[in-house]
C-alpha atoms as a PDB file:
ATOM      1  CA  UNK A   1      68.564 103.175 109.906  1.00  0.00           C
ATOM      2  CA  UNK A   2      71.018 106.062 109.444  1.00  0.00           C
ATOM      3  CA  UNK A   3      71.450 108.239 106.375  1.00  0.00           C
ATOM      4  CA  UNK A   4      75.568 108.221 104.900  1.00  0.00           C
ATOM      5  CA  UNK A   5      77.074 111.617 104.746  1.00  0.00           C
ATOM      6  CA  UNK A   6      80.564 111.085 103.125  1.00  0.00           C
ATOM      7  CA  UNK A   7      82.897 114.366 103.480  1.00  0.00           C
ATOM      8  CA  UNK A   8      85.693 114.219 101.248  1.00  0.00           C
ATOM      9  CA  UNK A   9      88.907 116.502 101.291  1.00  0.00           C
ATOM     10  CA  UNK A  10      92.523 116.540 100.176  1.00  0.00           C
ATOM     11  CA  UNK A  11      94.599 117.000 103.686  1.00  0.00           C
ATOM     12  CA  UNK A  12      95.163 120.593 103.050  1.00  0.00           C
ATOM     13  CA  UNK A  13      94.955 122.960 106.200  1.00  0.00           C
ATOM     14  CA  UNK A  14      90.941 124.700 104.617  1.00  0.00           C
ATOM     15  CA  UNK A  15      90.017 121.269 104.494  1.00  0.00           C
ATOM     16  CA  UNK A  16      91.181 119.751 108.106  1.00  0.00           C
ATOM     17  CA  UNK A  17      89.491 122.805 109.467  1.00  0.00           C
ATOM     18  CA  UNK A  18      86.432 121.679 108.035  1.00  0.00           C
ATOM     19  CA  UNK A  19      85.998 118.709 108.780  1.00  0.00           C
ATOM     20  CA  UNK A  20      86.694 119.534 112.032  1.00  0.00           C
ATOM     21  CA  UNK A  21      83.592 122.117 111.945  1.00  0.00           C
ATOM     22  CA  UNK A  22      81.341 119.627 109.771  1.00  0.00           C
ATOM     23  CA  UNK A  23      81.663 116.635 112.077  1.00  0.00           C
ATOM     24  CA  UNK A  24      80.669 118.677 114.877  1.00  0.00           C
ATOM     25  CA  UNK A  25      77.416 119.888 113.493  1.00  0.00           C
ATOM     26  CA  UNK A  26      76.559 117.133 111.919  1.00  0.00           C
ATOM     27  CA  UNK A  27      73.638 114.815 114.185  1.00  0.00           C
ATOM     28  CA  UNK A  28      75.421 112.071 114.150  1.00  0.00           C
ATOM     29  CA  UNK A  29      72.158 110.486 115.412  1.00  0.00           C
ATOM     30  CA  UNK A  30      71.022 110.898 112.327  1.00  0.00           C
ATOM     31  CA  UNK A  31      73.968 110.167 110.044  1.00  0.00           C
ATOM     32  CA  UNK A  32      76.645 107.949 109.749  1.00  0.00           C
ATOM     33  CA  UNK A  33      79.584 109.942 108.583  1.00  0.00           C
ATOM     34  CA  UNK A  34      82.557 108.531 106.707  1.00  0.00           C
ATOM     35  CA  UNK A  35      85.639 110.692 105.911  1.00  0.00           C
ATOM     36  CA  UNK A  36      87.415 110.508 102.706  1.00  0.00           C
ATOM     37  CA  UNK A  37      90.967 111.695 102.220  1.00  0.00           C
ATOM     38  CA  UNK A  38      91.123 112.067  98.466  1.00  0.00           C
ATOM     39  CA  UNK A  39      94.761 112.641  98.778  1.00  0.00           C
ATOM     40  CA  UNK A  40      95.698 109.791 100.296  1.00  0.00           C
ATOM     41  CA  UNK A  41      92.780 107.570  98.381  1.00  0.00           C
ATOM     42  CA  UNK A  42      92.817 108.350  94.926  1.00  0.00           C
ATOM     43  CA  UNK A  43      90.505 105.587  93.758  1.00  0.00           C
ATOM     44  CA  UNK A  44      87.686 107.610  95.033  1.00  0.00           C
ATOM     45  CA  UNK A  45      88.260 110.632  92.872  1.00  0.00           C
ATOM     46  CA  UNK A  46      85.490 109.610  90.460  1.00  0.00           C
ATOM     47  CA  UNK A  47      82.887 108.210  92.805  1.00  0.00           C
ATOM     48  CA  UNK A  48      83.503 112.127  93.864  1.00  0.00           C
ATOM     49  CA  UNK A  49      82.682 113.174  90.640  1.00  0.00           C
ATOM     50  CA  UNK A  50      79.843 110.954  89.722  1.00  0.00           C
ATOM     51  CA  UNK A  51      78.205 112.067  93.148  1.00  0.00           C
ATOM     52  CA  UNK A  52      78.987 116.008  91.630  1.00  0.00           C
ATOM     53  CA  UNK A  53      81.726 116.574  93.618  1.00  0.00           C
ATOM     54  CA  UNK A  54      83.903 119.669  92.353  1.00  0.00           C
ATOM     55  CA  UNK A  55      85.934 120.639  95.022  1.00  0.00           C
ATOM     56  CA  UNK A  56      87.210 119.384  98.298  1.00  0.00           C
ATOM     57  CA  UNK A  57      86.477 120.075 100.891  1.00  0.00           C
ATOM     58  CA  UNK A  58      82.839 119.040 100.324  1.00  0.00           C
ATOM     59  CA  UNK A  59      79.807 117.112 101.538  1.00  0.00           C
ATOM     60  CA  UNK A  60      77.654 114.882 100.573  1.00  0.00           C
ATOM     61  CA  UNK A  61      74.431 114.585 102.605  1.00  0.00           C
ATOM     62  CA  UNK A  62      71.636 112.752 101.344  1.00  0.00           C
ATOM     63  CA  UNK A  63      73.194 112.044  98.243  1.00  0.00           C
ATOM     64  CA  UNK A  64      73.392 116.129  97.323  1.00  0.00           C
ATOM     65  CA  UNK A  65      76.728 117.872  97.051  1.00  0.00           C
ATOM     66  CA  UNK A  66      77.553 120.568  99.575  1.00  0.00           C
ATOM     67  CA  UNK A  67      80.837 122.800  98.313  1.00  0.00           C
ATOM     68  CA  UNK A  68      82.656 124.080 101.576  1.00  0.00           C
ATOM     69  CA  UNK A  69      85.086 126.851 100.901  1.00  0.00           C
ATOM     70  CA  UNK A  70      87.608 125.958  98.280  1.00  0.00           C
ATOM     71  CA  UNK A  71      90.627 123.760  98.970  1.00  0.00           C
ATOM     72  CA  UNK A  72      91.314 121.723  96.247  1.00  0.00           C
ATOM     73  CA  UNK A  73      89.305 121.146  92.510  1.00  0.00           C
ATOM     74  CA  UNK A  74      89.318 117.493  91.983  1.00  0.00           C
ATOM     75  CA  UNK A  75      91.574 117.842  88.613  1.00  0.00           C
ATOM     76  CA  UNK A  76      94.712 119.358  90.692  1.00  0.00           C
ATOM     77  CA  UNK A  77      94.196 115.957  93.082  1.00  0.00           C
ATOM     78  CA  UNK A  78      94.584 113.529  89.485  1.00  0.00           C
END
């Protein structure tokens, strides 16, 4: 069975980037990856939160939070 790796961003040019680079390195033998726009899907701000999600764009892998550069803090996407 495959491990989730959720990767949640906002939309924002740092973040689209990213997931570009993420998805790509990620062994998606391994994983199953599901992408969450936090923009566009609000109601998943605060399972973000609860997994320790700051910032977007970020990972979680394993159920640890991964911080990728700094697009977006979760308050400015309320």
């Amino acid at each position: 069975m495959k491990a989730k790796a959720i990767f949640y961003h906002a939309g924002c040019p740092v973040c689209v980037a990213a997931e570009q680079n993420v998805v790509d390195a990620i062994d998606l033998s391994r994983y199953n990856v599901e992408i969450v726009h936090l923009g566009k899907d609000k109601g998943r701000i605060r399972e973000a939160e609860t997994a320790g999600i700051k910032s977007v764009p970020a990972l979680l892998l394993d159920g640890a939070p991964f911080h990728i550069n700094f697009g977006a803090s979760l308050s400015d996407l309320k």
